[in-house]
Structures are given as structure tokens and as C-alpha cells.
N, C-alpha and C. Protein backbone atom coordinates (compact mmCIF):
# COMPACT_ATOMS: atom_id res chain seq x y z
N UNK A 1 -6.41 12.17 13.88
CA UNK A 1 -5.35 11.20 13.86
C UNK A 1 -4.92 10.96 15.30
N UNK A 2 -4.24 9.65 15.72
CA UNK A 2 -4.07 9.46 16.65
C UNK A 2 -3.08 8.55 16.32
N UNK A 3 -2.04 8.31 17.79
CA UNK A 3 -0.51 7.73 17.40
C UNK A 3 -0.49 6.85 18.68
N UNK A 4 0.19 5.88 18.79
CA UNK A 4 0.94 5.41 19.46
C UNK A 4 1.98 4.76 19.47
N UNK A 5 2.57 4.78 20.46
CA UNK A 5 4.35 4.00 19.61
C UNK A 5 4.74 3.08 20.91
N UNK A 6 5.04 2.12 20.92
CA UNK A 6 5.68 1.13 21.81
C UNK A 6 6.97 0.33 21.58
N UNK A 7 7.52 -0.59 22.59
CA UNK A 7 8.20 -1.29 22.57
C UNK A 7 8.38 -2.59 22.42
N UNK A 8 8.09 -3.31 22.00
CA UNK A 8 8.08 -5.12 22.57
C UNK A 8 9.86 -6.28 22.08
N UNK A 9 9.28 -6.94 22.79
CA UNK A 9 10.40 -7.75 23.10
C UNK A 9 9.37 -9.00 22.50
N UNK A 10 10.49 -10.20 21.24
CA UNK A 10 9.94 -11.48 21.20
C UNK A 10 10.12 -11.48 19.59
N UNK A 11 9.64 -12.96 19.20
CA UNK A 11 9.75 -12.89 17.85
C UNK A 11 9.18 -12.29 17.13
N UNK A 12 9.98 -11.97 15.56
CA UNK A 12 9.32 -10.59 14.91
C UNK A 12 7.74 -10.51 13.98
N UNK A 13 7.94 -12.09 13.56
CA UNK A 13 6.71 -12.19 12.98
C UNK A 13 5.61 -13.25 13.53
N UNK A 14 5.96 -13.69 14.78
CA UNK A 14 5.22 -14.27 15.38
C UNK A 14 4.42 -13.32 16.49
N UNK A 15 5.27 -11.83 16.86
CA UNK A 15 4.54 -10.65 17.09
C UNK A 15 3.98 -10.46 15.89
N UNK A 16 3.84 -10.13 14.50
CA UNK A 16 3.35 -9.47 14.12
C UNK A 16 1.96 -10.09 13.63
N UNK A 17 1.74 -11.67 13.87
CA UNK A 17 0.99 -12.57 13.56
C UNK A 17 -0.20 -12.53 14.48
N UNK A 18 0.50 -12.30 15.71
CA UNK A 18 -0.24 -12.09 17.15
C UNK A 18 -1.11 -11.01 17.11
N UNK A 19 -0.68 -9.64 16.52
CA UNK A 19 -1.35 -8.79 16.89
C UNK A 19 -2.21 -9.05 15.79
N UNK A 20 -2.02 -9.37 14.05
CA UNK A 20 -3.11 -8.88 13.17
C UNK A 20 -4.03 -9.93 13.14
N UNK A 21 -3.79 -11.07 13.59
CA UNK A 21 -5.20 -11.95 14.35
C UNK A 21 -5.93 -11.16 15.26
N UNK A 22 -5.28 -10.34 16.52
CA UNK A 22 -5.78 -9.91 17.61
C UNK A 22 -7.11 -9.06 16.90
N UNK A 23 -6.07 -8.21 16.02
CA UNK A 23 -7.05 -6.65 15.63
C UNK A 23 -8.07 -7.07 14.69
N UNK A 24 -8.16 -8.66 13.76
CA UNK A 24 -9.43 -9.00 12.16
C UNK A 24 -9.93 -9.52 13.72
N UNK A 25 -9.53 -10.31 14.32
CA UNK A 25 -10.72 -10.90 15.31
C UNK A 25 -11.31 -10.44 16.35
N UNK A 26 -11.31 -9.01 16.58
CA UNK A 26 -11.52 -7.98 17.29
C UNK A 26 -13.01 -7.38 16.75
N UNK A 27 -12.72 -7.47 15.89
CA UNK A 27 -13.95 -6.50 15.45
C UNK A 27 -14.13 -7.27 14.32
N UNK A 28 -15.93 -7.69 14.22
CA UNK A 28 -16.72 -7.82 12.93
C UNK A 28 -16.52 -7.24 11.75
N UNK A 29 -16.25 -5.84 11.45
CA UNK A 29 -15.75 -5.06 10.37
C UNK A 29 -14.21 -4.54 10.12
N UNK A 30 -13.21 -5.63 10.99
CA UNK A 30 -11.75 -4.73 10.40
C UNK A 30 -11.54 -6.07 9.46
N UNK A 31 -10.89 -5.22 8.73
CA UNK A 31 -10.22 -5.96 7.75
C UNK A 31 -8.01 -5.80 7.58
N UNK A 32 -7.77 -6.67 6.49
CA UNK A 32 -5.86 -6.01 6.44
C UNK A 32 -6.39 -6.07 5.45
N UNK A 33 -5.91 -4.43 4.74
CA UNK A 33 -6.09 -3.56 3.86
C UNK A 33 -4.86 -4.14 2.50
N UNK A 34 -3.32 -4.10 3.59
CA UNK A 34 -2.51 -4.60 2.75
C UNK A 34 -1.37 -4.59 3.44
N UNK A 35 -0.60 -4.99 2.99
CA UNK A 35 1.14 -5.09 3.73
C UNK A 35 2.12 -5.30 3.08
N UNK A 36 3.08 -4.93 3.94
CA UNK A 36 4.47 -5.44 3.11
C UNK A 36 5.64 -5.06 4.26
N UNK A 37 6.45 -5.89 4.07
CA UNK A 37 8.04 -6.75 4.71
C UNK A 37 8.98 -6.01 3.26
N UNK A 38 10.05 -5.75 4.93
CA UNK A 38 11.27 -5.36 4.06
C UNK A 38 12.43 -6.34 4.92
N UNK A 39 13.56 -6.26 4.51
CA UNK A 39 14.67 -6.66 5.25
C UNK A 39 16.11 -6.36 4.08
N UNK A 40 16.94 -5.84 5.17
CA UNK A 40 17.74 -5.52 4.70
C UNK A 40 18.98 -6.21 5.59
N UNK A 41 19.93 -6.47 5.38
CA UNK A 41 20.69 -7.28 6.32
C UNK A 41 20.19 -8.07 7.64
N UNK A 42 20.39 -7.98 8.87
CA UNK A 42 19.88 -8.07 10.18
C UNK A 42 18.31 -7.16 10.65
N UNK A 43 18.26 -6.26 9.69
CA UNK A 43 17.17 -5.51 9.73
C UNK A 43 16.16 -5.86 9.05
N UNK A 44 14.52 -5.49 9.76
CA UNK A 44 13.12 -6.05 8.83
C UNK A 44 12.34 -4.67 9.78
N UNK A 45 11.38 -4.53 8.71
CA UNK A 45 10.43 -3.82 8.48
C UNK A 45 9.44 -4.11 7.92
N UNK A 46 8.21 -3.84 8.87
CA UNK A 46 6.47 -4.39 8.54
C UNK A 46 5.82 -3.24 8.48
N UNK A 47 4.59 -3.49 7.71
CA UNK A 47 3.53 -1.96 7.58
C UNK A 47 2.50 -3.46 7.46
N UNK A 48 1.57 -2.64 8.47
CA UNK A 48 0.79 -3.78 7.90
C UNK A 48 -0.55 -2.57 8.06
N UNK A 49 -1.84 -2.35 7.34
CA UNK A 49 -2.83 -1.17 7.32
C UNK A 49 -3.78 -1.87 7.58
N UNK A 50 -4.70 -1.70 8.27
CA UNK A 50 -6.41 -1.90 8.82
C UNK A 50 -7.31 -1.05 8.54
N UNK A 51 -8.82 -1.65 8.42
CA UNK A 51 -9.45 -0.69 8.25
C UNK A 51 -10.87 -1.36 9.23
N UNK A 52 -11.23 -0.27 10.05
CA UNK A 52 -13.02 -0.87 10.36
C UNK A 52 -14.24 0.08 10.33
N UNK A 53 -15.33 -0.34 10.60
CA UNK A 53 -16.02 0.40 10.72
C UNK A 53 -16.03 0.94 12.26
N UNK A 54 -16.52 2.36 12.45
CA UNK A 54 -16.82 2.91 13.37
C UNK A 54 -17.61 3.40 13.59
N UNK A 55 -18.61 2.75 14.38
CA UNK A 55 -20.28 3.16 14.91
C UNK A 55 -19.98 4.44 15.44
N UNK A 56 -19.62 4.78 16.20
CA UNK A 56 -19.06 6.04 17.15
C UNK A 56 -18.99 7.25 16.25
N UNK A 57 -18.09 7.13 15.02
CA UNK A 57 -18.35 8.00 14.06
C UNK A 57 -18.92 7.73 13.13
N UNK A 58 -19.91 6.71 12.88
CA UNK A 58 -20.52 6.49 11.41
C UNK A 58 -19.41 6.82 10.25
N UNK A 59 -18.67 6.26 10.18
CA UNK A 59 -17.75 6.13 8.73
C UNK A 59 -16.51 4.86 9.39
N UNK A 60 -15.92 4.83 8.36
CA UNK A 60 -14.43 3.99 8.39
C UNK A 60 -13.45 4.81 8.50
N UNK A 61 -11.79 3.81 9.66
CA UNK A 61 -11.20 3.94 10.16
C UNK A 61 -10.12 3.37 10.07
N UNK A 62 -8.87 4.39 9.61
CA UNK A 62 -7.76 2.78 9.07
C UNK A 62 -6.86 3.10 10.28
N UNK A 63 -5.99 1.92 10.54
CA UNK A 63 -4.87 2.01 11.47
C UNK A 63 -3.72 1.74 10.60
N UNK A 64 -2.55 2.21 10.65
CA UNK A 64 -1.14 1.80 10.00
C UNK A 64 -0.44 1.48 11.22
N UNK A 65 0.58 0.16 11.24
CA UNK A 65 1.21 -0.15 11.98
C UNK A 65 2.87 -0.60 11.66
N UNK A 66 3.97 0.14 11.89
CA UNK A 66 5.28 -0.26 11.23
C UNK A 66 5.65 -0.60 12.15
N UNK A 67 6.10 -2.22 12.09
CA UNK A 67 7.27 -2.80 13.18
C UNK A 67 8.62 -2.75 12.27
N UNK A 68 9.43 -2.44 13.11
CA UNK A 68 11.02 -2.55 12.66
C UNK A 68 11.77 -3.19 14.19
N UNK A 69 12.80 -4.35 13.52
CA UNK A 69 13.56 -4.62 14.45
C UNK A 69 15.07 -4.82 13.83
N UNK A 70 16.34 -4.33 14.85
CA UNK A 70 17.40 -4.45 14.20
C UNK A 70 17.73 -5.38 14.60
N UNK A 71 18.58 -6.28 14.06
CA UNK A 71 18.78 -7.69 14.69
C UNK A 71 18.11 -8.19 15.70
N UNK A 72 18.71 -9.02 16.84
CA UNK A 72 17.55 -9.40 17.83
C UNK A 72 17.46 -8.25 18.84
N UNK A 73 17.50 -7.07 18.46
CA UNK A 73 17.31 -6.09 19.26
C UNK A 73 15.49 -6.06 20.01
N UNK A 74 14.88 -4.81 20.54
CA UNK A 74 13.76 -4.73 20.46
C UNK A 74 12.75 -4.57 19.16
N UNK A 75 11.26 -4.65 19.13
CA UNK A 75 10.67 -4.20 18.44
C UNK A 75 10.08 -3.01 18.52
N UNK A 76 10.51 -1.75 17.54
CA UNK A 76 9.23 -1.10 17.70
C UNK A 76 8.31 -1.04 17.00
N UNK A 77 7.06 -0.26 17.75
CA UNK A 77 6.31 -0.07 16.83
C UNK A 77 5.20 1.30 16.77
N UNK A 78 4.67 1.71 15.62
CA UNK A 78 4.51 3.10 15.82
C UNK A 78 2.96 2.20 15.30
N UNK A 79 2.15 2.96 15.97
CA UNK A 79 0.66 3.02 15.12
C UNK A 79 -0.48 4.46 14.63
N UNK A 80 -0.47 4.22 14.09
CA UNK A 80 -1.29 5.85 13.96
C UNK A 80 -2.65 5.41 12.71
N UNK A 81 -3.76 5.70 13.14
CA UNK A 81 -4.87 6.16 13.17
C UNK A 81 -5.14 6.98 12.04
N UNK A 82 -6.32 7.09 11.35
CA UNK A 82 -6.86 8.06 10.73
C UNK A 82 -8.27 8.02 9.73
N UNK A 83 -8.96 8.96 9.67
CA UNK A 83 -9.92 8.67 9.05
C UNK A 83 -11.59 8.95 9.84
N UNK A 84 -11.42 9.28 10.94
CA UNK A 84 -12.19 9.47 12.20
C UNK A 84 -13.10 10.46 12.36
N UNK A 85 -12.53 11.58 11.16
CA UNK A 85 -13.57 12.56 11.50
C UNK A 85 -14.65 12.77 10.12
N UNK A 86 -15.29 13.71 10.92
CA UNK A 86 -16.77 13.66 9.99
C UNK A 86 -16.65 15.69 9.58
N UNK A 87 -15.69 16.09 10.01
CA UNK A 87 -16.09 17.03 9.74
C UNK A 87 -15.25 18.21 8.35
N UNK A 88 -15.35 19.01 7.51
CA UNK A 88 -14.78 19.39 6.74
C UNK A 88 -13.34 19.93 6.73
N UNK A 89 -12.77 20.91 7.55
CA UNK A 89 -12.18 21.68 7.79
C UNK A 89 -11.60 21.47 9.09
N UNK A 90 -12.32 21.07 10.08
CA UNK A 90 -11.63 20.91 11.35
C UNK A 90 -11.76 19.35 11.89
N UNK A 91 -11.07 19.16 12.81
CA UNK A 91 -11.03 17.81 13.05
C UNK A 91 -12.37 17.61 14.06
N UNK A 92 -13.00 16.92 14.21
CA UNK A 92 -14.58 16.69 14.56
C UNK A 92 -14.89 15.03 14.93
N UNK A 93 -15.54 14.56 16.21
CA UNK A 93 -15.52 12.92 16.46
C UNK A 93 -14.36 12.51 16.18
N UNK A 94 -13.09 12.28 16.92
CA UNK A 94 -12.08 11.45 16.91
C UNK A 94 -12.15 9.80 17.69
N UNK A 95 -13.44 9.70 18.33
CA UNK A 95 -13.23 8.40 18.92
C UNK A 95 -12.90 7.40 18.29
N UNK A 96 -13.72 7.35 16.88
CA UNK A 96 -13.53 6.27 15.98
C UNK A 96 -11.82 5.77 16.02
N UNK A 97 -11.03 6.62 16.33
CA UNK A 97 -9.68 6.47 15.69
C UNK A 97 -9.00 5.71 16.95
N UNK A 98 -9.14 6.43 18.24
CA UNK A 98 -8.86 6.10 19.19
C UNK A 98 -9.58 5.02 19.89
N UNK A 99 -10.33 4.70 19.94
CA UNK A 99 -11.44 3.55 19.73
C UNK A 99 -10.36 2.14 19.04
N UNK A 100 -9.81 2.44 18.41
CA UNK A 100 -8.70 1.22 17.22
C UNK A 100 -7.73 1.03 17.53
N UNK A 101 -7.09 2.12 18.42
CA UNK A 101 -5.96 2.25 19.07
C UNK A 101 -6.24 2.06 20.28
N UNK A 102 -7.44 1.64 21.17
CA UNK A 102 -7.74 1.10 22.14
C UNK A 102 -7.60 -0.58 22.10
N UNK A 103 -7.56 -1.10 21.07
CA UNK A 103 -7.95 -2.29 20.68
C UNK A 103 -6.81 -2.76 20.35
N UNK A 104 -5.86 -1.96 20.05
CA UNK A 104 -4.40 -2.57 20.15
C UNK A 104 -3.47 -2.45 21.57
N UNK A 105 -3.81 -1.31 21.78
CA UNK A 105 -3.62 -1.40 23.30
C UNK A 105 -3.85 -2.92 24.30
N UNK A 106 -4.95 -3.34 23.99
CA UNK A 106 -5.30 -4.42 24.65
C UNK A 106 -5.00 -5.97 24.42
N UNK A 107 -3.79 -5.48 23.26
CA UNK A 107 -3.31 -6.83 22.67
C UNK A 107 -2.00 -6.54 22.98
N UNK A 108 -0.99 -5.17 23.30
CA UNK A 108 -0.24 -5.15 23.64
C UNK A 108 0.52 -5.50 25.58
């Protein structure tokens, strides 16, 4: 597993539009798995899940991504990774994961 968490500044779903174009048109094999929006007063909350293939580890790789913003405050956002390893018991080939989280990196 692998995490990252950031900050951004801008609109909430015109960020969140930005990036899940960035990440299906990124790669031949990601897909959005599924999603869902919350809002509660001034407050909203996104999950949006990915999945691709990963040559690096021969198997598939999902990313979860929750934006929350409180009013027009900042956005954050947490991403975390998983699915990367090949091995039983211990964690084994993590690139696949970080590899996905490279790829958002580069849209952030």
C-alpha cells in the first residue's frame, strides 16, 4: 500500500473532473471502478476508486481517492494505493502501486 495526501486550491468538481480524466487517460488499462459524492451543508465529499493494470507487477492495482472540501476552504485529498503485491504473507513488488501514485502526482 502506498498513500499520499495533498492540498489543492480551485473548484471542487472541476478538480475532481481534472484529475479522473487525467488518471482513465493515462493509462490504456485504468478504469473508475465507482464513486460517490456526499454533501452535507457547506461540506462535500468524493471517493472516487481506480483500477489498472500493472506490467511491473503482473496483476491489478486500485487507487482510492477522497476529496473533501469545507466550504470554499482548501481541498484535500488523501490517495492510497493497493493491490501491488504478488506475494502471500509479506508485502513483495510494490511498484505497481506506486507506479499509480506516480501518475497522480503528475496531474497534481
Amino acid at each position: 500500500m502506498a498513500k499520499l495526501e495533498h492540498v489543492l486550491n480551485g473548484d471542487f468538481y472541476q478538480t475532481i473532473r481534472r484529475i479522473t480524466d487525467g488518471i482513465l487517460n493515462g493509462s490504456i488499462s485504468a478504469s473508475l471502478e465507482d464513486s460517490s459524492d456526499f454533501q452535507v451543508g457547506d461540506s462535500r465529499c468524493s471517493v472516487r476508486v481506480f483500477e489498472r493494470y500493472s506490467y511491473a507487477g503482473s496483476n491489478r492495482v486500485s487507487m482510492n481517492l477522497t476529496f473533501f472540501q469545507c466550504g470554499n476552504g482548501p481541498i484535500m485529498l488523501s490517495a492510497i494505493t493497493a493491490g501491488g503485491s504478488q506475494a502471500l504473507f509479506f508485502k513483495v513488488n510494490t511498484w505497481g502501486e506506486e507506479a499509480f501514485l506516480d501518475k497522480l502526482r503528475e496531474l497534481l
